[in-house]
Protein backbone atom coordinates (compact mmCIF):
# COMPACT_ATOMS: atom_id res chain seq x y z
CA UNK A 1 0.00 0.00 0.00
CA UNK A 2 2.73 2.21 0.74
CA UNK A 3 3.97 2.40 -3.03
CA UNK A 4 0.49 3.52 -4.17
CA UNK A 5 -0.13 7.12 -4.42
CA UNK A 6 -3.34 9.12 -3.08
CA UNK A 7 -4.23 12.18 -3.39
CA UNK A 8 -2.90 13.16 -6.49
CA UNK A 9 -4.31 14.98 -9.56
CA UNK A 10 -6.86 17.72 -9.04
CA UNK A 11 -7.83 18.23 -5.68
CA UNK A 12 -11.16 18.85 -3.96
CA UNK A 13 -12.08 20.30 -0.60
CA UNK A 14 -14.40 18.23 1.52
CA UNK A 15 -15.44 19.55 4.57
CA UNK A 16 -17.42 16.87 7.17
CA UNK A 17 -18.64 16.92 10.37
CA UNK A 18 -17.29 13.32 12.15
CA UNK A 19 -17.96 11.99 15.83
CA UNK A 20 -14.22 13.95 17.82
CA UNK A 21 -13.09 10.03 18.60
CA UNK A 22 -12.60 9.62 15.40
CA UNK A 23 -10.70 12.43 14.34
CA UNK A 24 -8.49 12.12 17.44
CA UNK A 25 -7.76 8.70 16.20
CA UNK A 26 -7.02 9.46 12.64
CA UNK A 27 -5.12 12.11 14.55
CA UNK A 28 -2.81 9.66 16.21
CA UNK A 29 -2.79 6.96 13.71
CA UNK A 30 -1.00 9.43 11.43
CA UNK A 31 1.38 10.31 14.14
CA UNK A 32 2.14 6.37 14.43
CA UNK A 33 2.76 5.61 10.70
CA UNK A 34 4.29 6.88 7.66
CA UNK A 35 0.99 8.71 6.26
CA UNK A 36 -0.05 11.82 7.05
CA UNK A 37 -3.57 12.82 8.42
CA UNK A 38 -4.90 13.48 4.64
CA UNK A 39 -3.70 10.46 3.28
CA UNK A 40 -5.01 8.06 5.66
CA UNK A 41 -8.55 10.02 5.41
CA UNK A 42 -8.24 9.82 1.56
CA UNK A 43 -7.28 5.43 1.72
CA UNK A 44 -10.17 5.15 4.19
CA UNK A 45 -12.74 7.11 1.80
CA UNK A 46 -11.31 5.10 -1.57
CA UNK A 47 -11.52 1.59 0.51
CA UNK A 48 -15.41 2.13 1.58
CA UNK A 49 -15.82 3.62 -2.37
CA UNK A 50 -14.39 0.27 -3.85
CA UNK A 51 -16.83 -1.88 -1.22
CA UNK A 52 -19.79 -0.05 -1.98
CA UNK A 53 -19.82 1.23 -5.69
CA UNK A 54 -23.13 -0.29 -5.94
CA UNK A 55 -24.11 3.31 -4.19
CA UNK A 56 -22.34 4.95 -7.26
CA UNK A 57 -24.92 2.67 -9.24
CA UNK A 58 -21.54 1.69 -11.02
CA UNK A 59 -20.25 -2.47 -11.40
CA UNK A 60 -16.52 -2.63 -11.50
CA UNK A 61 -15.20 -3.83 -14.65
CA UNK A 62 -12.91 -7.18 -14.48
CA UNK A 63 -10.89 -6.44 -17.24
């Protein structure tokens, strides 16, 4: 995972409202690992995306 590359391209601002426990612990995982606060935000938002493109009305293609 490390090799892969988030948050590139054109960026967006997305501004949330999320329970404080939850930023405090995206707060310290960051402070634990190699990714910054952004990136880890960004991994978790692509992993739920990828389990749940059925909300996007989207299949993923197999090719």
């Amino acid at each position: 995972m490390r090799s892969q590359e988030h948050n590139k391209g054109e960026l967006s601002e997305l501004k949330v409202k999320i329970e404080k426990k939850v930023v405090e612990d995206y707060a310290r995982m960051a402070e634990n690992s190699e990714y910054n606060l952004e990136e880890l935000v960004v991994i978790a938002l692509k992993r739920f995306r990828a389990s749940h493109c059925d909300y996007l009305k989207e299949h993923p293609t197999t090719d």
